[in-house]
C-alpha atoms as a PDB file:
ATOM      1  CA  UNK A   1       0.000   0.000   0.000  1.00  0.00           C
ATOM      2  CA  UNK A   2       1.160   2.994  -0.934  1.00  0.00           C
ATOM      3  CA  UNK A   3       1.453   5.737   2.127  1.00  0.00           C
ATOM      4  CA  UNK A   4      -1.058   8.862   1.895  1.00  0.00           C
ATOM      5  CA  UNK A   5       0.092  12.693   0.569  1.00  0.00           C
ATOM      6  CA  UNK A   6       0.947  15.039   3.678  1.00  0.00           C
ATOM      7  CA  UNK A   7      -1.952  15.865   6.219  1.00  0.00           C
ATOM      8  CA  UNK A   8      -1.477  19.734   6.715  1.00  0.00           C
ATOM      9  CA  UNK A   9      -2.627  21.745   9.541  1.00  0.00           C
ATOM     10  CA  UNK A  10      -3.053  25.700   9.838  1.00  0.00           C
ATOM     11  CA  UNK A  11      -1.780  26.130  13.239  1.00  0.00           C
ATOM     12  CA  UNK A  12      -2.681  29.659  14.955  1.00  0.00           C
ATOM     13  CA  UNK A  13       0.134  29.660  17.802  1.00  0.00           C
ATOM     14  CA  UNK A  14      -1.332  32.563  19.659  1.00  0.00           C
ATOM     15  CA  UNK A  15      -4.317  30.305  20.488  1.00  0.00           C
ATOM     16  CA  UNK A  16      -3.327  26.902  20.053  1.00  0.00           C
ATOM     17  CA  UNK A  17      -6.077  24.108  20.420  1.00  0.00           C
ATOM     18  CA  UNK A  18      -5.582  20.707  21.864  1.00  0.00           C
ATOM     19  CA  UNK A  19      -8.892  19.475  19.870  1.00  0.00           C
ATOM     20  CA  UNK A  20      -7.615  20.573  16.711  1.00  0.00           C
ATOM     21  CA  UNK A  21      -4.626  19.168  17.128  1.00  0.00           C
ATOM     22  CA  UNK A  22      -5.494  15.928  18.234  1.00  0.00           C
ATOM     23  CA  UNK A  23      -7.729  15.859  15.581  1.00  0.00           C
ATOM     24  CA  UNK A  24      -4.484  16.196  12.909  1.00  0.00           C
ATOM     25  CA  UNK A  25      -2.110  14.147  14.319  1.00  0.00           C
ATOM     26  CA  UNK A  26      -4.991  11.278  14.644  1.00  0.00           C
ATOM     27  CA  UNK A  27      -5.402  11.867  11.167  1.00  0.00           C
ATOM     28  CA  UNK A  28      -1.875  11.705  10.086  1.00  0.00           C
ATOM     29  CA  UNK A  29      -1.831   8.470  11.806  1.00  0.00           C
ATOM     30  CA  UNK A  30      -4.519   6.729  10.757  1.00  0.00           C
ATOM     31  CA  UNK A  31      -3.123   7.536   7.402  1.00  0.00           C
ATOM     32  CA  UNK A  32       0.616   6.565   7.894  1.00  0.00           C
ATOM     33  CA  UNK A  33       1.309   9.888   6.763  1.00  0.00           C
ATOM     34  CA  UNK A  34       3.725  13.131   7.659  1.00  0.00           C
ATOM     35  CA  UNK A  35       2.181  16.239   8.846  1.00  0.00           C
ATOM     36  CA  UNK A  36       3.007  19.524   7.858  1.00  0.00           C
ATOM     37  CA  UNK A  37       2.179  22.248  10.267  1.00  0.00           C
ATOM     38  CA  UNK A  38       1.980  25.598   8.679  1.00  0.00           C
ATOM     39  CA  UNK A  39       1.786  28.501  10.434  1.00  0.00           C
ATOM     40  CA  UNK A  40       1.423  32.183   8.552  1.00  0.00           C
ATOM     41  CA  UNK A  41       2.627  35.355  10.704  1.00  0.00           C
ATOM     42  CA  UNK A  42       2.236  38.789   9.623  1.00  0.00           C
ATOM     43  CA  UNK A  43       5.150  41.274   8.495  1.00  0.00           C
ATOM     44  CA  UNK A  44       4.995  44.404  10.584  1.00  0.00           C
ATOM     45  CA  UNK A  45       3.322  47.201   8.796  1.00  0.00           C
ATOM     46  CA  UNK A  46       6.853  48.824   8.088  1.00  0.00           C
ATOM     47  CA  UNK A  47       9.126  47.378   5.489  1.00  0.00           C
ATOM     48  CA  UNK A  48      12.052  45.703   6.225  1.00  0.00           C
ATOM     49  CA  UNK A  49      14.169  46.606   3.489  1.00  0.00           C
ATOM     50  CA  UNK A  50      13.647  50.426   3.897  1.00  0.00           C
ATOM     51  CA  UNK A  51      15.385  50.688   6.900  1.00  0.00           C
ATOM     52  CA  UNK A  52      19.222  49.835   8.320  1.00  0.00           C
ATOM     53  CA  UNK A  53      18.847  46.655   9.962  1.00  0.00           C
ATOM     54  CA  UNK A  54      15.519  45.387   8.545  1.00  0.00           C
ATOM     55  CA  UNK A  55      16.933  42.166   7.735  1.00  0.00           C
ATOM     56  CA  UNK A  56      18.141  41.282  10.916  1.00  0.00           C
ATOM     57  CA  UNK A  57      14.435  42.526  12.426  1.00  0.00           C
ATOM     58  CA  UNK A  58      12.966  39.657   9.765  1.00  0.00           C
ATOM     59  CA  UNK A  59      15.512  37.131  10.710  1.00  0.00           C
ATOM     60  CA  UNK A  60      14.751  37.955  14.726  1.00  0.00           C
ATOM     61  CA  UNK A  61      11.078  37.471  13.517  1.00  0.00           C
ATOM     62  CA  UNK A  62      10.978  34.382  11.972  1.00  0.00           C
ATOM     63  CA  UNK A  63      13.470  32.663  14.522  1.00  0.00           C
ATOM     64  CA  UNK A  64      10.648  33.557  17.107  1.00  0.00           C
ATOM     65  CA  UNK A  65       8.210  32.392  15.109  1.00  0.00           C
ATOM     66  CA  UNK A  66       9.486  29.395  14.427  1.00  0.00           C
ATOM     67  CA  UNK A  67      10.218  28.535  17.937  1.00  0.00           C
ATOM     68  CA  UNK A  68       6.873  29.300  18.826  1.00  0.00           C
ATOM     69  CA  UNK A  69       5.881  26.696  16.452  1.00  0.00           C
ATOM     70  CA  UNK A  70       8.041  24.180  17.818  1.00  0.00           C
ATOM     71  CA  UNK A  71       6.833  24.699  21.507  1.00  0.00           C
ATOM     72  CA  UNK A  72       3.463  24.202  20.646  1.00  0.00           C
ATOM     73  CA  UNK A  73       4.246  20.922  18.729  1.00  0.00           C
ATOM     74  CA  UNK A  74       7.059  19.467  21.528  1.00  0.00           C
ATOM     75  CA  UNK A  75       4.808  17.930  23.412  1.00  0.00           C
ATOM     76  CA  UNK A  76       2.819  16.415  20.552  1.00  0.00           C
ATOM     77  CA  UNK A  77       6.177  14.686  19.190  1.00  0.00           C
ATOM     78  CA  UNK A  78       6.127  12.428  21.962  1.00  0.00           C
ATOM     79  CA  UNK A  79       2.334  11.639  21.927  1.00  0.00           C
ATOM     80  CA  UNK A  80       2.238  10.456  18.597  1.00  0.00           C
ATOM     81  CA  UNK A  81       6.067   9.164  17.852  1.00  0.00           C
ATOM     82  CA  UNK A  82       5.613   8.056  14.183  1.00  0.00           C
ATOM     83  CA  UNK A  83       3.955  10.737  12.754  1.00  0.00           C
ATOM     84  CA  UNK A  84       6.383  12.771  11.108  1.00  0.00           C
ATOM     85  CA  UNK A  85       6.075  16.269  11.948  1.00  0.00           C
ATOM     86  CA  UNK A  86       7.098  18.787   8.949  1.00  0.00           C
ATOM     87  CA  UNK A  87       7.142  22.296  10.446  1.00  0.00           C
ATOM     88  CA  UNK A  88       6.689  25.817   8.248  1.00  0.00           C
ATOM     89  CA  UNK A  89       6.156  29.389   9.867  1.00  0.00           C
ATOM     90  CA  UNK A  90       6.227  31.911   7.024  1.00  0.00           C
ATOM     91  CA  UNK A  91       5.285  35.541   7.029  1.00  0.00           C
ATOM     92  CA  UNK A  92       2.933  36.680   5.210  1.00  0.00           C
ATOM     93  CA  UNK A  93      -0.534  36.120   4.287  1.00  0.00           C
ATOM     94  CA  UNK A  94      -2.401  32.715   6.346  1.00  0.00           C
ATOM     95  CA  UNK A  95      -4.608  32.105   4.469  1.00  0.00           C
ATOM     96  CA  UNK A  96      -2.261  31.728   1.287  1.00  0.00           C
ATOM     97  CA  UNK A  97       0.220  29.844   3.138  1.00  0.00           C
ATOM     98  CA  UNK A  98      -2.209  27.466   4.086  1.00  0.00           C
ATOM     99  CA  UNK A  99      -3.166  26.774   0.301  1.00  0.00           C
ATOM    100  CA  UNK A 100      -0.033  27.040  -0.795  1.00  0.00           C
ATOM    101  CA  UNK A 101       0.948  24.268   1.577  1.00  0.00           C
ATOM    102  CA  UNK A 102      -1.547  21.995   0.723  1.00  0.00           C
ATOM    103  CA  UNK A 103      -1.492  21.413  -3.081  1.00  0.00           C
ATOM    104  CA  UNK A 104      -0.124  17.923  -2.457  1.00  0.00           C
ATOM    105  CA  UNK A 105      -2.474  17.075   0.734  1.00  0.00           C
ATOM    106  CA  UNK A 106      -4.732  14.156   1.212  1.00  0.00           C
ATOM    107  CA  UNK A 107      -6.404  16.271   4.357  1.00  0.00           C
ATOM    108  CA  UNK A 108      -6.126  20.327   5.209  1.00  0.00           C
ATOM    109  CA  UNK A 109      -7.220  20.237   8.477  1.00  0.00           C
ATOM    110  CA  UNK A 110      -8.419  24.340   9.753  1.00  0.00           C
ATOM    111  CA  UNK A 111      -9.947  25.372  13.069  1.00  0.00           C
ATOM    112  CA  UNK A 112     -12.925  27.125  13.865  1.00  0.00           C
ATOM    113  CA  UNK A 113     -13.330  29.225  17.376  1.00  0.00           C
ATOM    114  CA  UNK A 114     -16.783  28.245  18.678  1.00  0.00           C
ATOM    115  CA  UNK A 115     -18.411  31.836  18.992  1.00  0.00           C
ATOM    116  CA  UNK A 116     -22.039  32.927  20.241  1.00  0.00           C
ATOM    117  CA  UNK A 117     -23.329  35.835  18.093  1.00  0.00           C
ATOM    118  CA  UNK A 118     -26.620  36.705  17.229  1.00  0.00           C
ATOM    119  CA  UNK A 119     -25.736  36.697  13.430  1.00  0.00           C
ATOM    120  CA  UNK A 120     -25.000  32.288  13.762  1.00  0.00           C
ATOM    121  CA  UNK A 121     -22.143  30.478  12.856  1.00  0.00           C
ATOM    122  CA  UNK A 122     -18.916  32.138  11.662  1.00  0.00           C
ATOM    123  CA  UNK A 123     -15.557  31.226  10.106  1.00  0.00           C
ATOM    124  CA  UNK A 124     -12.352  33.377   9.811  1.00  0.00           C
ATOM    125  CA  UNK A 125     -10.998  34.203   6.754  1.00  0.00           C
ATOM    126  CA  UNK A 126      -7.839  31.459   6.789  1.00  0.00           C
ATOM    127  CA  UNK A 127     -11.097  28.573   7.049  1.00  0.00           C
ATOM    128  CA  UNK A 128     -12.724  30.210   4.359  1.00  0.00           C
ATOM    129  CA  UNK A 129      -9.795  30.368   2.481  1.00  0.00           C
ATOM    130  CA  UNK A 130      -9.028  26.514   2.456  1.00  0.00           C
ATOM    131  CA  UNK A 131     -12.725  26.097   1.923  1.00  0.00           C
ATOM    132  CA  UNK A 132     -12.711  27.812  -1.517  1.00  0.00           C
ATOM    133  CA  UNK A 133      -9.454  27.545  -2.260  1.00  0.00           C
ATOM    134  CA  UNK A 134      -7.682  24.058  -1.035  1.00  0.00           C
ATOM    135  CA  UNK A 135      -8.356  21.043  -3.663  1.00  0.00           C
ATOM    136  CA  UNK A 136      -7.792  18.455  -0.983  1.00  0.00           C
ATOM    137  CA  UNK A 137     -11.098  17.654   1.577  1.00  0.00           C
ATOM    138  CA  UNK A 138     -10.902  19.859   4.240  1.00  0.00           C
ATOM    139  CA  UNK A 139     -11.593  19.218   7.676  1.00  0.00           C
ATOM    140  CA  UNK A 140     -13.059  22.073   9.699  1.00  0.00           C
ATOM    141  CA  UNK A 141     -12.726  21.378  13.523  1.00  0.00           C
ATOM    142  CA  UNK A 142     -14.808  23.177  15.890  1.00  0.00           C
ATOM    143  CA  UNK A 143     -12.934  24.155  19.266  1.00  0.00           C
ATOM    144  CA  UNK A 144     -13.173  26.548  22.172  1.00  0.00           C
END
């Protein structure tokens, strides 16, 4: 049998969910497949590359973002030790790194925060970008 493409996860490490994570890593595994955890960061508003020492600002950036990443997922390693974990933080747009991510995914797998509003049901813009925009089924998991 031939093993599945990549399960990929849009990961929000500001508000990380346990349920939605689960939920990936069971998947990967039921699969016998990597996953590949992508999480998108904005650029501050100011450019780096007008300014002396903008590069080193991105570089401080996206070292802290990454290790945010890999905190969030440490724990999760040893949980589920044969799922192979592929990690990407990249600045820029969510939403596109998300589909951008998963052109070769069997599963995207997106959160959704559980809100009461008086307007019903509602989905951020990164869900309803992998729901219009990902090829791959797309998993939308509900959490707190």
């Amino acid at each position: 049998m031939a093993p599945f493409r990549p399960v990929v996860l849009g990961l929000d490490t500001d508000a990380p969910d346990d349920t939605l994570l689960e939920f990936a890593f069971e998947a990967a595994t039921r699969r016998g497949s990597s996953l590949r955890v992508v999480h998108g960061w904005p650029e501050p508003l100011i450019s780096f590359h007008r300014f002396s020492g903008g590069a080193e600002l991105h570089d401080s950036l996206k070292r802290q973002q990454a290790a945010a990443l890999t905190e969030v997922l440490s724990s999760w390693w040893h949980e589920f030790p044969d799922v192979e974990v592929i990690e990407a933080s990249l600045s820029g747009s969510a939403a596109q790194a998300l589909v951008n991510a998963s052109r070769d995914a069997s599963l995207a797998v997106v959160g959704r925060r559980i809100r009461t509003s008086a307007l019903g049901a509602h989905i951020g813009h990164v869900t309803h970008a992998a729901l219009h925009h990902i090829a791959a089924p797309v998993a939308v998991v509900p959490h707190g």
